[in-house]
Protein backbone atom coordinates (compact mmCIF):
# COMPACT_ATOMS: atom_id res chain seq x y z
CA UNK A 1 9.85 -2.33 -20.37
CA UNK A 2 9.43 0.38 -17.96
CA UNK A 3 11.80 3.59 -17.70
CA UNK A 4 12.81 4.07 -14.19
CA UNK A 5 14.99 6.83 -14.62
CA UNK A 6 16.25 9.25 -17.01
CA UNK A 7 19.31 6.70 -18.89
CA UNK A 8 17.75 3.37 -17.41
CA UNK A 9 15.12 1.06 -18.16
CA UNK A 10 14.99 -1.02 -15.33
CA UNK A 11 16.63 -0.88 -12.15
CA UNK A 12 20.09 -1.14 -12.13
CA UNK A 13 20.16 -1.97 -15.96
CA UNK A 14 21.34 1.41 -18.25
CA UNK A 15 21.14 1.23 -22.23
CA UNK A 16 24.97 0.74 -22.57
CA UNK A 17 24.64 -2.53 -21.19
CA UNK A 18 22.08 -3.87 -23.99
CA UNK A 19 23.93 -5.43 -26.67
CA UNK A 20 22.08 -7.39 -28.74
CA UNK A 21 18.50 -7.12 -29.65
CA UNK A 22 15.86 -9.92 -30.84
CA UNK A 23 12.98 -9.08 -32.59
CA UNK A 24 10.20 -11.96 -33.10
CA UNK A 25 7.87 -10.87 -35.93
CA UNK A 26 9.37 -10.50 -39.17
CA UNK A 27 6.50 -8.36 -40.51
CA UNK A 28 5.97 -4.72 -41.28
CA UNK A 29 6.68 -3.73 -38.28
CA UNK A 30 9.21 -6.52 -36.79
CA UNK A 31 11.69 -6.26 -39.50
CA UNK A 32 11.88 -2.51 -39.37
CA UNK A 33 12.42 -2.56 -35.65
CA UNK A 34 15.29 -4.89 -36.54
CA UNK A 35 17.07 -2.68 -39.41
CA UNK A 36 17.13 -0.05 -37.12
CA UNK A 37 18.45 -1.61 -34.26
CA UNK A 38 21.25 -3.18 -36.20
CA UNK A 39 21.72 0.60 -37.97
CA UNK A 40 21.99 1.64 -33.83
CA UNK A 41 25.14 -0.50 -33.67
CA UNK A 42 23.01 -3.60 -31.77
CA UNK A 43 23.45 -7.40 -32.47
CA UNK A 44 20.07 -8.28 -33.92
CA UNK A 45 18.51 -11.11 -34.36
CA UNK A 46 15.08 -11.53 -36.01
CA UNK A 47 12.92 -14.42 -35.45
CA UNK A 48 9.58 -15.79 -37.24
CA UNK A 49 7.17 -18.68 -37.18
CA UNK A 50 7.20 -18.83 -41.18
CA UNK A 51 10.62 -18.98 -42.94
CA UNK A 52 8.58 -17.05 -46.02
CA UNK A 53 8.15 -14.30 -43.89
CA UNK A 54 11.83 -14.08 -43.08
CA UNK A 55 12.82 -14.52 -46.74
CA UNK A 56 10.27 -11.29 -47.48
CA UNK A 57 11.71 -9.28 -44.67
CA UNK A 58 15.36 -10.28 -45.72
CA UNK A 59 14.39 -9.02 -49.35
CA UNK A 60 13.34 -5.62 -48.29
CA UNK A 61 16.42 -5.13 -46.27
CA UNK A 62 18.56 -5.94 -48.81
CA UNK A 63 17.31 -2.81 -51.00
């Protein structure tokens, strides 16, 4: 995404008007993005090719 202006990151779109989030990639980095954008108050959804990788990611969230 590109930041247009200061509170906005695209035209005529401001962060207050995100509210939910999905993250595809369930590893390091995917389900990390998605624990903190549920902690930020955002419907999250996280999405992966391998159910495995979801049951991993699930497991470290849980601790």
């Amino acid at each position: 995404m590109t930041r247009l202006h200061t509170n906005q990151l695209v035209e005529g779109m401001t962060y207050k008007q995100i509210q939910s989030i999905t993250v595809i990639g369930a590893g390091q980095m995917g389900h990390q993005i998605a624990m903190l954008a549920a902690f930020g108050g955002y419907g999250t959804i996280l999405q992966d090719a391998q159910e495995n990788a979801l049951n991993i990611a699930l497991g470290k969230l849980d601790h």
